[in-house]
C-alpha atoms as a PDB file:
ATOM      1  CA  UNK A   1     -20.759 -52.936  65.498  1.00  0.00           C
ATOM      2  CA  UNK A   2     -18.577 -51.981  62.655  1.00  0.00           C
ATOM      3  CA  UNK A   3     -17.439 -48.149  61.714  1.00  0.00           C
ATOM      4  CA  UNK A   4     -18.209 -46.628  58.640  1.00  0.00           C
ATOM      5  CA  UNK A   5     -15.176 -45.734  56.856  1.00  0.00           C
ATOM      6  CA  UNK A   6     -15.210 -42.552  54.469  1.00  0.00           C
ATOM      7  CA  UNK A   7     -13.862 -43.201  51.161  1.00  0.00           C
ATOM      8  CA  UNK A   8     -11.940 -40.312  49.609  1.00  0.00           C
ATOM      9  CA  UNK A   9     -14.472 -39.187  47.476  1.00  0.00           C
ATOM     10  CA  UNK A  10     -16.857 -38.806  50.146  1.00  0.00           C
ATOM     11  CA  UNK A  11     -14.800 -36.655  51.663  1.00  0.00           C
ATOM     12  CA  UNK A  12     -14.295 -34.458  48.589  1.00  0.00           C
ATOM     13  CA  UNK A  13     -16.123 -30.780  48.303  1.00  0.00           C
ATOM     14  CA  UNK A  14     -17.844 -31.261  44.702  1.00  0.00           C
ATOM     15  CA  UNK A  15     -16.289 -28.889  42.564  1.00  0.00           C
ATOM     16  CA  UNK A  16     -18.660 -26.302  41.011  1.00  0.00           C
ATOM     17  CA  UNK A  17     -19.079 -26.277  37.325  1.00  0.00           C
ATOM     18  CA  UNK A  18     -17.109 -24.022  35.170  1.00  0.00           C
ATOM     19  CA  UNK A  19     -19.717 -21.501  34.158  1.00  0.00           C
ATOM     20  CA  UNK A  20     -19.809 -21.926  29.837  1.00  0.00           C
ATOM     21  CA  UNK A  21     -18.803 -19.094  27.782  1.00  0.00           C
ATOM     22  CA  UNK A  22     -21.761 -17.657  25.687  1.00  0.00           C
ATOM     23  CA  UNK A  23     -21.479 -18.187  22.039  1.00  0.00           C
ATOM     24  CA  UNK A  24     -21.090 -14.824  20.121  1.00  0.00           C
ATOM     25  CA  UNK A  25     -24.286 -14.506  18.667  1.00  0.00           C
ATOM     26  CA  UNK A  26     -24.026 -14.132  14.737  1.00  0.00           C
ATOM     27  CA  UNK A  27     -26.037 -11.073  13.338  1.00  0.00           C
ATOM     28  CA  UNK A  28     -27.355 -11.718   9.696  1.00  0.00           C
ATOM     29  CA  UNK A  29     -27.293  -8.241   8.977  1.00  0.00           C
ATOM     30  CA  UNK A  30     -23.650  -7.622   9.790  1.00  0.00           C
ATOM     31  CA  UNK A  31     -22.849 -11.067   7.937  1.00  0.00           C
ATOM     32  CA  UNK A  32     -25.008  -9.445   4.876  1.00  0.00           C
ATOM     33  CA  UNK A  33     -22.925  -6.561   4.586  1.00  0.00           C
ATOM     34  CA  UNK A  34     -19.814  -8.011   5.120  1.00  0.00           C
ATOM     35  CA  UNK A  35     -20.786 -10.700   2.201  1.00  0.00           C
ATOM     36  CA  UNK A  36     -21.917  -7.007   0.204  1.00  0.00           C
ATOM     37  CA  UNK A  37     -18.431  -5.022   1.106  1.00  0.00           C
ATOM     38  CA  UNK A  38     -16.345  -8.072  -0.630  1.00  0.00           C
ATOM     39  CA  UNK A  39     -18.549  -8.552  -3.575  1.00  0.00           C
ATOM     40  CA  UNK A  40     -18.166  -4.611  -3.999  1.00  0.00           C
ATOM     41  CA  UNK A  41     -14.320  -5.067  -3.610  1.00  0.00           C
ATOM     42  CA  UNK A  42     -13.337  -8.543  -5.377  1.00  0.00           C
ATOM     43  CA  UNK A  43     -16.265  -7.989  -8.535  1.00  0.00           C
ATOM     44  CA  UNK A  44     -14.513  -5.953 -10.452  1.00  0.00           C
ATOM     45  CA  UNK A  45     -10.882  -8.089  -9.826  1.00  0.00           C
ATOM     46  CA  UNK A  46     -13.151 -11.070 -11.122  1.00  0.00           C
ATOM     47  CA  UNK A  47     -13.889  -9.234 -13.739  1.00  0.00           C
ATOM     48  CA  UNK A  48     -10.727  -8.045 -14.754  1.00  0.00           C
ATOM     49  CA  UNK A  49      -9.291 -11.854 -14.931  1.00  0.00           C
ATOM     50  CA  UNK A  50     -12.421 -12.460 -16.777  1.00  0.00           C
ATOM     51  CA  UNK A  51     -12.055 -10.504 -19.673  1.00  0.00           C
ATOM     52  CA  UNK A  52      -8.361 -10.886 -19.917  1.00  0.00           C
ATOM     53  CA  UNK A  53      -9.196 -14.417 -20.813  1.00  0.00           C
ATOM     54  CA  UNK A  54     -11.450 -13.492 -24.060  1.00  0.00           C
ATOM     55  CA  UNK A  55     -10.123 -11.706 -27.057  1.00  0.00           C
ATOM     56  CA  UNK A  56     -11.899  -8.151 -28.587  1.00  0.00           C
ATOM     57  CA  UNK A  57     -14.669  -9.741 -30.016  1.00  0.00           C
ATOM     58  CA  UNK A  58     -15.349 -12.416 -27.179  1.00  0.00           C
ATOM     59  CA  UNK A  59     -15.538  -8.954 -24.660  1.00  0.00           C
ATOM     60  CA  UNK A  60     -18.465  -7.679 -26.578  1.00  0.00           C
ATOM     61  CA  UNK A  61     -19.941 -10.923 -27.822  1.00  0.00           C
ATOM     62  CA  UNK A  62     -20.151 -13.054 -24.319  1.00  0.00           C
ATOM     63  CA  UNK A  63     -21.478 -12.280 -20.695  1.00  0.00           C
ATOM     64  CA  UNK A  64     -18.975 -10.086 -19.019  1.00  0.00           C
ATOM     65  CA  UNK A  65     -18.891 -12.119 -15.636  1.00  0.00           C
ATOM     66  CA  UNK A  66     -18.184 -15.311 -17.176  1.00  0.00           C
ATOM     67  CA  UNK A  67     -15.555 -16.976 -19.227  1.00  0.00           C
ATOM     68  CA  UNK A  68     -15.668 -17.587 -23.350  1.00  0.00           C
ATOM     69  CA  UNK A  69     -14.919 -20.939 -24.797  1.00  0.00           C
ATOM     70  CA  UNK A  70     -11.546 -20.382 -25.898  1.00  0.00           C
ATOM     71  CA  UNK A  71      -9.199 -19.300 -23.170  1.00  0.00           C
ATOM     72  CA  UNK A  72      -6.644 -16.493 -24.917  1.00  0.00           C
ATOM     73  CA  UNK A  73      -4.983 -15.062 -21.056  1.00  0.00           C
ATOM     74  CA  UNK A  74      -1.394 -16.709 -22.068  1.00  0.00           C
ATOM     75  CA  UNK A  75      -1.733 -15.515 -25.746  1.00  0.00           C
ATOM     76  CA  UNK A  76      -2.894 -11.727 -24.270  1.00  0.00           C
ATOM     77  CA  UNK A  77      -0.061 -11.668 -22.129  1.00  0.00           C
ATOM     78  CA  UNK A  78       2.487 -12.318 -24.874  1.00  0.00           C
ATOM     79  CA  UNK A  79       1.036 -10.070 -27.102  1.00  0.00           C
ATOM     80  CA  UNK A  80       0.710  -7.350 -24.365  1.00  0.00           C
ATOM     81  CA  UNK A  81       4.798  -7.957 -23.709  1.00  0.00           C
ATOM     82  CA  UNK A  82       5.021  -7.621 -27.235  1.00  0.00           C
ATOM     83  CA  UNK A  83       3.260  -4.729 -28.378  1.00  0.00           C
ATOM     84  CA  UNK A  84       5.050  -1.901 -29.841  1.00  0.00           C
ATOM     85  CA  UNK A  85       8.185  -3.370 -29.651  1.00  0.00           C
ATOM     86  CA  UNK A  86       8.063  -4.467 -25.675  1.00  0.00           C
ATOM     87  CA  UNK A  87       6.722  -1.473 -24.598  1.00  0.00           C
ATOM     88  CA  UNK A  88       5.009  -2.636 -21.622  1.00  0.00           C
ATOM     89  CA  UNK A  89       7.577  -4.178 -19.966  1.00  0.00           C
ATOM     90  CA  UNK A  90       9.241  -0.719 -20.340  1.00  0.00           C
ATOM     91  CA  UNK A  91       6.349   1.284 -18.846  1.00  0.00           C
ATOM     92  CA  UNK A  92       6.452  -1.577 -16.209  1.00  0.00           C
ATOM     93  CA  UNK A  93       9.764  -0.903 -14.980  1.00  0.00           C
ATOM     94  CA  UNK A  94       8.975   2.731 -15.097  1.00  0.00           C
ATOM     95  CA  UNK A  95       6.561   2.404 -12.886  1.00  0.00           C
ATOM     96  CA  UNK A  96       8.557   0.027 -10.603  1.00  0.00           C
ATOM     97  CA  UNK A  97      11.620   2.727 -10.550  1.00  0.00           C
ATOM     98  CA  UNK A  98       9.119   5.353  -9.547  1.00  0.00           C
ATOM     99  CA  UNK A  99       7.352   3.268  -6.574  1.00  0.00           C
ATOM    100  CA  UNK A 100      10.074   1.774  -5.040  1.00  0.00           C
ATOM    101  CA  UNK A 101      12.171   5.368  -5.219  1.00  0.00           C
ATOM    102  CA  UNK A 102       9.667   7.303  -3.943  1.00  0.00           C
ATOM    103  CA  UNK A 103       8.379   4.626  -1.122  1.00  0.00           C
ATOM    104  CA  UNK A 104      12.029   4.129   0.165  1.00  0.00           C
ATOM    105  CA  UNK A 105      12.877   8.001   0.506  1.00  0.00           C
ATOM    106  CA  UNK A 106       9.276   9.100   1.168  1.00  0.00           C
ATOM    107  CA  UNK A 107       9.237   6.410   4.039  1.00  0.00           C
ATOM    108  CA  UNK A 108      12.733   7.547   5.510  1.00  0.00           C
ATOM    109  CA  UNK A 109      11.429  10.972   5.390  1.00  0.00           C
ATOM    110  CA  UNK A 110       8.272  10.540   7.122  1.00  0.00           C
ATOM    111  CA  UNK A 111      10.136   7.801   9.840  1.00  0.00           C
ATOM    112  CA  UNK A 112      12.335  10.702  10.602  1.00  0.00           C
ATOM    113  CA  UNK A 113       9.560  13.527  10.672  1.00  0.00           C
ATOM    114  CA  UNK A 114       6.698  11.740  12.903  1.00  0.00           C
ATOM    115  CA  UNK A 115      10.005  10.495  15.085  1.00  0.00           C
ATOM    116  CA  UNK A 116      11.331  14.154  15.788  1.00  0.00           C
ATOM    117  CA  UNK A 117       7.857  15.414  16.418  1.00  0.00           C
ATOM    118  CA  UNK A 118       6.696  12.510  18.805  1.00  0.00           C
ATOM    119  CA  UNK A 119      10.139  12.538  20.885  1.00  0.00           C
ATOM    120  CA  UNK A 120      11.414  15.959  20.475  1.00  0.00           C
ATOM    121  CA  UNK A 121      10.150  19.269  22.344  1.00  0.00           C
ATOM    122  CA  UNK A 122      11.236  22.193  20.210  1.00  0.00           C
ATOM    123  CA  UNK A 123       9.843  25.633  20.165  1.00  0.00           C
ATOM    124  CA  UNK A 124       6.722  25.783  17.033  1.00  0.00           C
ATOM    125  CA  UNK A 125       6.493  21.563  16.974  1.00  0.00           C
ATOM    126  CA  UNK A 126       2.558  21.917  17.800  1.00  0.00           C
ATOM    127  CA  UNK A 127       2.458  24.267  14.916  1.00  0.00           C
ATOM    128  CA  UNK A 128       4.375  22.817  12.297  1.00  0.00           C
ATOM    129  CA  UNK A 129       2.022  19.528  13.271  1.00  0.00           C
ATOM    130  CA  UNK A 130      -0.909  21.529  12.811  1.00  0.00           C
ATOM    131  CA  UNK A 131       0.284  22.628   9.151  1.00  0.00           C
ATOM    132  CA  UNK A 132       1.191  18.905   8.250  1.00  0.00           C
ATOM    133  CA  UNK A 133      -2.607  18.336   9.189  1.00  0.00           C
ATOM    134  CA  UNK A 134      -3.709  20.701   6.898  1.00  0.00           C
ATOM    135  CA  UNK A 135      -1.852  19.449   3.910  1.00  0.00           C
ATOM    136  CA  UNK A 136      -3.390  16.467   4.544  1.00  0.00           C
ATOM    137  CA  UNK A 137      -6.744  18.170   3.152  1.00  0.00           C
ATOM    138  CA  UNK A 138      -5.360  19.655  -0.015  1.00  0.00           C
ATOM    139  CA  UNK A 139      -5.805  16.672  -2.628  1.00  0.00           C
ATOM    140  CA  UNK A 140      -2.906  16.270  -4.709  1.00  0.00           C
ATOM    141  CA  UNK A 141      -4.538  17.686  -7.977  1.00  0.00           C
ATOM    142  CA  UNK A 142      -4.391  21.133  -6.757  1.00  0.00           C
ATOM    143  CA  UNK A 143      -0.845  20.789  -6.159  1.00  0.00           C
ATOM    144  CA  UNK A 144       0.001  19.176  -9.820  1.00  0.00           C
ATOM    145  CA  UNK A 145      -0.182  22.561 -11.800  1.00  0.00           C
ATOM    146  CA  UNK A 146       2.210  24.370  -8.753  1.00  0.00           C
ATOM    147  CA  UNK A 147       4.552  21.596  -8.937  1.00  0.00           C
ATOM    148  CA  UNK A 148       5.026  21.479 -12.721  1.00  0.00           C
ATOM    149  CA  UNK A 149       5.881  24.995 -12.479  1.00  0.00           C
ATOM    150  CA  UNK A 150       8.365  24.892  -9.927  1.00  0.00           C
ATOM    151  CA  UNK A 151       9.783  21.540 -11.523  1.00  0.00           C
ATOM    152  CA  UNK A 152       9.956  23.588 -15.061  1.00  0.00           C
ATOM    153  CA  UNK A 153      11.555  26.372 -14.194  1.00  0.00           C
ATOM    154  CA  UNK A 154      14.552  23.744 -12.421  1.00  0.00           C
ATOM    155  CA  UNK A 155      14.595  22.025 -15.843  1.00  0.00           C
ATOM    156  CA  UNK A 156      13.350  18.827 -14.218  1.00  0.00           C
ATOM    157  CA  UNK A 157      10.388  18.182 -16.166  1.00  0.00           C
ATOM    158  CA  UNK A 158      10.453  14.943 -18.350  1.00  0.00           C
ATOM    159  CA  UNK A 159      13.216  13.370 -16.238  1.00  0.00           C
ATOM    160  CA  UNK A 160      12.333   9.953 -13.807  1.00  0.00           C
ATOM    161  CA  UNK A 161      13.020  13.234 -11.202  1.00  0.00           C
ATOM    162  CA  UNK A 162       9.409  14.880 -11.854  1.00  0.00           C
ATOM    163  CA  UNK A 163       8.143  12.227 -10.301  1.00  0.00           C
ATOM    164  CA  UNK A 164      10.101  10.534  -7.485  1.00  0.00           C
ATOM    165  CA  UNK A 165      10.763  13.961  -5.765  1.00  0.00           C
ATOM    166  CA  UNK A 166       7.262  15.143  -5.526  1.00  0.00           C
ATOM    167  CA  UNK A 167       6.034  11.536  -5.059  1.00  0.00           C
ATOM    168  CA  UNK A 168       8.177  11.415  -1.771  1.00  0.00           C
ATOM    169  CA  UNK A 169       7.349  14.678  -0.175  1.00  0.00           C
ATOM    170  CA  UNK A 170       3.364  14.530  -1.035  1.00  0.00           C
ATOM    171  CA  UNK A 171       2.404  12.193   1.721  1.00  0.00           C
ATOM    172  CA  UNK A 172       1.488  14.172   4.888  1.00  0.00           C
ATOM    173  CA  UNK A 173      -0.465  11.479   6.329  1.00  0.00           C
ATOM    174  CA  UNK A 174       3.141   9.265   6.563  1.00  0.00           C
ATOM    175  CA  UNK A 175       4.144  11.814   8.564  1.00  0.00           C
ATOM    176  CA  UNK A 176       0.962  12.155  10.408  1.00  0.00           C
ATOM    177  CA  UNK A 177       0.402   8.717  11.036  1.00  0.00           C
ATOM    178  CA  UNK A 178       4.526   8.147  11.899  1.00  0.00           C
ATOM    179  CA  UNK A 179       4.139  11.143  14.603  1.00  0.00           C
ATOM    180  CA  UNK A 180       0.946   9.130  16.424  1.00  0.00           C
ATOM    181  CA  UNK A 181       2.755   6.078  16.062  1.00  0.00           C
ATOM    182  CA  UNK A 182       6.325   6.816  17.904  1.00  0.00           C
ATOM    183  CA  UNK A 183       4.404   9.032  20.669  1.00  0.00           C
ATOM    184  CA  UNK A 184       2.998   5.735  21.974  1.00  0.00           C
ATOM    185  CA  UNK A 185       5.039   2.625  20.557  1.00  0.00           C
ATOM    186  CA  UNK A 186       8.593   3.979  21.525  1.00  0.00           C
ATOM    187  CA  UNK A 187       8.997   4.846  25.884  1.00  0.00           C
ATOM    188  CA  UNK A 188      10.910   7.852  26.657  1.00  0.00           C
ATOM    189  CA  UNK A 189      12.688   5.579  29.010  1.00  0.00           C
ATOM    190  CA  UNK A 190      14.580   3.403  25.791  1.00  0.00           C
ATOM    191  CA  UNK A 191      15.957   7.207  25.147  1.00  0.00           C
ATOM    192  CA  UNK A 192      17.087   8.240  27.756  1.00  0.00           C
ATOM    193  CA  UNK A 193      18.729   4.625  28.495  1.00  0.00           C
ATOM    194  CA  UNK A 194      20.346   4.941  24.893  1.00  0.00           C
ATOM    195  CA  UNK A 195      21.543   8.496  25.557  1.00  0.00           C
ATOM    196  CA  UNK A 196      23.182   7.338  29.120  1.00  0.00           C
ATOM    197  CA  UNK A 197      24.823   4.845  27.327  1.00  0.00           C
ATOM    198  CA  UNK A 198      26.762   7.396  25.231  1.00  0.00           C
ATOM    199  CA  UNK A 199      24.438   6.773  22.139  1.00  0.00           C
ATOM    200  CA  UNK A 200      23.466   9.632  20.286  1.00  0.00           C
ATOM    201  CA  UNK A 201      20.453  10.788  18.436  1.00  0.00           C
ATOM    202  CA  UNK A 202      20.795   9.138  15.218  1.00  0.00           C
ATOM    203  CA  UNK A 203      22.002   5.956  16.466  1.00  0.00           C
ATOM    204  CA  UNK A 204      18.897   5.911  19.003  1.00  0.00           C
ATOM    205  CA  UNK A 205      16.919   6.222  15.952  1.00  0.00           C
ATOM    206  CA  UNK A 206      18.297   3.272  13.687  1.00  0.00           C
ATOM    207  CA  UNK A 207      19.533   0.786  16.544  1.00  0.00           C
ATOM    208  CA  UNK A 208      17.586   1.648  19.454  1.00  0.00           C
ATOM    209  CA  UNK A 209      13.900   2.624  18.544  1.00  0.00           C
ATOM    210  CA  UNK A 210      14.052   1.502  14.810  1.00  0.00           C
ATOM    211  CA  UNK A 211      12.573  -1.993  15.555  1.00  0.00           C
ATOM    212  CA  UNK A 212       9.534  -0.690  17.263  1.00  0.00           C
ATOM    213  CA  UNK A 213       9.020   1.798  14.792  1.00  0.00           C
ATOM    214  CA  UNK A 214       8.760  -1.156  12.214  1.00  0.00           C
ATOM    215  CA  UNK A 215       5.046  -2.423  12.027  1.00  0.00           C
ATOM    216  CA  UNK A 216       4.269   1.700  11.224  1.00  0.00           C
ATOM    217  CA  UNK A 217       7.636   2.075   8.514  1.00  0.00           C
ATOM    218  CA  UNK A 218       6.342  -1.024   6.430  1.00  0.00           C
ATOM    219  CA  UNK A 219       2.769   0.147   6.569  1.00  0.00           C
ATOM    220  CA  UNK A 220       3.767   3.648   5.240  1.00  0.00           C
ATOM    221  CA  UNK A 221       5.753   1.795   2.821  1.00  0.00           C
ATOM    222  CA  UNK A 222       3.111  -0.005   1.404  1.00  0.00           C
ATOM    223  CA  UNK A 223       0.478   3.294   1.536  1.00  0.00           C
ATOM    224  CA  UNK A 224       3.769   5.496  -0.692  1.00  0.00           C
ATOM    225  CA  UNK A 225       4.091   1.961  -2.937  1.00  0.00           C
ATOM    226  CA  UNK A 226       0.542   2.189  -3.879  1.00  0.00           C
ATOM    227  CA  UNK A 227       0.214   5.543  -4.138  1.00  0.00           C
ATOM    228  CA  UNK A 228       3.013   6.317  -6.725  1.00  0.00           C
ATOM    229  CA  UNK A 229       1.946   3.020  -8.527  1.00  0.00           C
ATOM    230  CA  UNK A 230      -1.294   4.151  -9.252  1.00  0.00           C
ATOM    231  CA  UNK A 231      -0.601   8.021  -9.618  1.00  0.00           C
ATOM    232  CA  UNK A 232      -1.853   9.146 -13.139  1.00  0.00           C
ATOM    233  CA  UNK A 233      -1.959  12.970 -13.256  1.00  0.00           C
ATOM    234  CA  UNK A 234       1.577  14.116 -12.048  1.00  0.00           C
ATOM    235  CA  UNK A 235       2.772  11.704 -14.813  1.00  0.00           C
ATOM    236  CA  UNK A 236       0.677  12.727 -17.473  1.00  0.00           C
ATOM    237  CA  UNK A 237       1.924  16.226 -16.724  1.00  0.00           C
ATOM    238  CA  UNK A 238       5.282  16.041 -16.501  1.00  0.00           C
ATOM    239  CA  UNK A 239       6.163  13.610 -18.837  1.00  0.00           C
ATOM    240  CA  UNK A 240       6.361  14.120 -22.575  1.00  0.00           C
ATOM    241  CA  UNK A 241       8.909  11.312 -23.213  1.00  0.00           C
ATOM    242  CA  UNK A 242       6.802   7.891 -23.897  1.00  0.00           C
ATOM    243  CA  UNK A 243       9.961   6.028 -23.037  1.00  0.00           C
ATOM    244  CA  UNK A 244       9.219   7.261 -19.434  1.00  0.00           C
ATOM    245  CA  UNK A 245       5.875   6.620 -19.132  1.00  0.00           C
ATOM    246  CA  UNK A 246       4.663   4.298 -16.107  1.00  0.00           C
ATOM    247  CA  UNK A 247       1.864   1.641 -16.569  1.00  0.00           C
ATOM    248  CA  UNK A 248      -0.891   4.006 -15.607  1.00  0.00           C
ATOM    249  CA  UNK A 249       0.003   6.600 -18.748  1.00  0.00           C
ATOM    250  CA  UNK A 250       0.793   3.704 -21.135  1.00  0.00           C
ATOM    251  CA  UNK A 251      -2.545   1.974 -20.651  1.00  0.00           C
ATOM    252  CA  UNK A 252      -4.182   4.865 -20.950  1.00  0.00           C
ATOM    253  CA  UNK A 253      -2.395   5.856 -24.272  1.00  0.00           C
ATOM    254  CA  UNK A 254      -3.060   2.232 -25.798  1.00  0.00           C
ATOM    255  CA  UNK A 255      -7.065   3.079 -24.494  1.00  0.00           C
ATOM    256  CA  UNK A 256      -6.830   6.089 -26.359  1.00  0.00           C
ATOM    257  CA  UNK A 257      -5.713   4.560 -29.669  1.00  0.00           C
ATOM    258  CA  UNK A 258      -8.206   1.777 -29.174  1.00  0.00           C
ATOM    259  CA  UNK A 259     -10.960   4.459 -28.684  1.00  0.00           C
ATOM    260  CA  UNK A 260      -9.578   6.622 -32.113  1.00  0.00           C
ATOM    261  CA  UNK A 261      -9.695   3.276 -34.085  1.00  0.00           C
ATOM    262  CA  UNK A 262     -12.492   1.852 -32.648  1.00  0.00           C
ATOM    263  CA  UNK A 263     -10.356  -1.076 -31.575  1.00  0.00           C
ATOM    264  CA  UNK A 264      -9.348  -2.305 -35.270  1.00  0.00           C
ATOM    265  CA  UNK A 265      -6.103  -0.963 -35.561  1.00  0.00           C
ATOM    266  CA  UNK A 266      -3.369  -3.349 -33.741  1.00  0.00           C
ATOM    267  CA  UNK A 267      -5.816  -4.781 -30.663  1.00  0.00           C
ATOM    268  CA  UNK A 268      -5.600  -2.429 -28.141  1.00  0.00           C
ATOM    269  CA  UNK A 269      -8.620  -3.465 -26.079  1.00  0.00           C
ATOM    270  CA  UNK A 270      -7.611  -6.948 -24.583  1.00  0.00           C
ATOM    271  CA  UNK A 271      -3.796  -5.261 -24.154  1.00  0.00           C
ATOM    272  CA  UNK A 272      -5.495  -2.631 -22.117  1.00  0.00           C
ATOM    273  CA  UNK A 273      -7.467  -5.301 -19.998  1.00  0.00           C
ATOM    274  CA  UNK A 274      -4.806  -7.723 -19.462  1.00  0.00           C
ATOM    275  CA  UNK A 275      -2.203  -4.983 -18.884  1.00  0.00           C
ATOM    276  CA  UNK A 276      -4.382  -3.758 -15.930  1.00  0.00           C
ATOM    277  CA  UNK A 277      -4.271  -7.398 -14.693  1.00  0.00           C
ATOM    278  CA  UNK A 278      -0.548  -7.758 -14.704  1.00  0.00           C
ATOM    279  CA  UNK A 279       0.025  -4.417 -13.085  1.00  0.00           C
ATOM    280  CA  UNK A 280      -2.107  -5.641  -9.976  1.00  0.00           C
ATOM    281  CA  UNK A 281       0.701  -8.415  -9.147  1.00  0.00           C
ATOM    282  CA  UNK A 282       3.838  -5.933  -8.257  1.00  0.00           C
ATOM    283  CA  UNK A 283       1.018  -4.118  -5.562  1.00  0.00           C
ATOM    284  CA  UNK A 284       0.284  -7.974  -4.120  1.00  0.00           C
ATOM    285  CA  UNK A 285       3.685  -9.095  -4.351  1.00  0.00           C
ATOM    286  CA  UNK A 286       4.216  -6.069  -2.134  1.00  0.00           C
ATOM    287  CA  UNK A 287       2.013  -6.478   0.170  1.00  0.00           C
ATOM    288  CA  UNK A 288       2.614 -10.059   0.797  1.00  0.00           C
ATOM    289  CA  UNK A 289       6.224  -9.142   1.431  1.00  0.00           C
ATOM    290  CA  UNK A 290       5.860  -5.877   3.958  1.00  0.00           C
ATOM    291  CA  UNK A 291       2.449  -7.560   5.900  1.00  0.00           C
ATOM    292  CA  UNK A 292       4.967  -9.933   7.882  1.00  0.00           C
ATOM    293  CA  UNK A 293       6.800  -6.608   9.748  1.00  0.00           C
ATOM    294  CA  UNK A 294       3.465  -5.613  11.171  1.00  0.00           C
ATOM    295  CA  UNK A 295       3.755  -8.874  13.676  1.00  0.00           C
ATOM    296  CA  UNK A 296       7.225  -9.133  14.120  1.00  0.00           C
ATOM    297  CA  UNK A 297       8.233  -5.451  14.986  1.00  0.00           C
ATOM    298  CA  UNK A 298       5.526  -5.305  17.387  1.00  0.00           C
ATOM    299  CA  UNK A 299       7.952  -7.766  19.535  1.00  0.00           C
ATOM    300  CA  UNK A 300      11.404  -7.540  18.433  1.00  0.00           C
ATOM    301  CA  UNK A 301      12.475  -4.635  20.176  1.00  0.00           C
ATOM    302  CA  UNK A 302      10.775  -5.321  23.049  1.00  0.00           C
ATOM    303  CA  UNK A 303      12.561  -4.071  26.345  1.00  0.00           C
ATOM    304  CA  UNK A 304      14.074  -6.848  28.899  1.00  0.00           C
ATOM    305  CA  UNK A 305      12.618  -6.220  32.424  1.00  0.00           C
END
């Protein structure tokens, strides 16, 4: 009589199934409004390289959303550079000079701010936060006539100064959203190991906690950049000088002459259109080069356990 002899998978316990994930269900309605949100965002930027493709009377003559037979972008954009005698490369660097002032000391401002209120315990710090909340809800208008006064009275008016200095102090929420950010990105315990190590407060700041601070600097950055790009009113007030004028004024002067003349006299319209296209690629140059900080600060200064 012979024994049965178990083979090894006999033997084995069947292993139970891995349970599947469930699919995320897809909900039409959220995939309708998301398809409605970037049509609302990216229609008018499809319009805009549209028409800067068609000359004045192509604009009024052809379907707005759609190209015209004869493709003029290259010639617009030389006669935009060319226009009264290169003016809109001028306003251009204007406006680059203003931005990249104003972001870089409005940004060092705000780093230091939101850093000293997150990390420092000082007698009236709950206060003073309180007040840079409520600037937050005073829109900028209100404070254009105030500042023009103050600025006219210190002979600053019409200088590049008019609008970097009030440019880099007008941005409570930098400072608000700097404050949040330190308070829970930067441990008390990288302080205090920097301050036993004979460091002091400033050096803490720039070698210490600077690198976690850096996802929150280049997104303030980009918020001051965009701002002071696209700011229209403190320029148009302070600013007499057309020599100083940044895109925003200068495009809005040419749309005024095109408006007076009826757009006969020199062109104005497809300057105006393809100048507003141009002046879009310093904002997405920016943003393509500050975006990359918001991943690799969130690790670099990471603590060794």
């Amino acid at each position: 009589m012979s024994a049965h002899v178990t083979s090894p998978q006999e033997t084995e316990a069947p292993t139970a199934a891995k349970p599947r994930r469930p699919r995320p269900k897809r909900s039409t309605i959220l995939t309708i409004g998301m398809l409605a949100a970037a049509a609302y965002f990216l229609l008018p930027l499809f319009w805009l390289v549209v028409a800067s493709t068609k000359t004045t009377g192509d604009l009024f003559s052809t379907f707005g959303l759609w190209f015209a037979g004869e493709n003029n972008l290259f010639t617009n954009i030389a006669n935009t550079f060319q226009a009264d005698d290169g003016a809109f490369g001028h306003w251009l660097g204007n406006s680059l000079l203003y931005a990249v002032a104003s972001a870089l000391g409005g940004t060092f401002l705000a780093a230091l701010g939101g850093y000293g209120f997150a990390k420092y315990k000082f007698k009236g710090n709950q206060a003073m936060f309180m007040g840079v909340l409520g600037a937050m809800a005073v829109p900028s208008t209100a404070l254009a006539i105030p500042t023009y006064l103050l600025f006219s009275q210190a002979g600053l008016t019409d200088t590049p100064w008019a609008i970097i200095l009030p440019s880099m102090a007008s941005h409570p929420f930098g400072l608000y959203f700097m404050r949040i950010y330190a308070d829970s990105a930067v441990p008390d315990s990288l302080i205090e190991s920097g301050r036993i190590d004979g460091a002091g407060d400033f050096r803490i700041f720039f070698q210490v906690t600077g690198r976690l601070l850096t996802p929150a600097i280049a997104t303030i950055m980009l918020f001051m950049l965009v701002q002071t790009w696209n700011n229209y009113f403190l320029p148009l007030i302070m600013l007499n000088d057309p020599d100083l004028y940044p895109v925003t004024v200068g495009l809005a002067n040419w749309q005024g002459q095109a408006a007076s003349s009826g757009g006969a006299s020199g062109d104005y319209i497809p300057l105006v259109v393809t100048g507003s296209l141009i002046s879009i690629f310093p904002l997405i140059i920016a943003f393509l080069f500050l975006q990359r900080y918001w991943t690799t600060g969130l690790v670099s200064g990471s603590v060794k356990q």
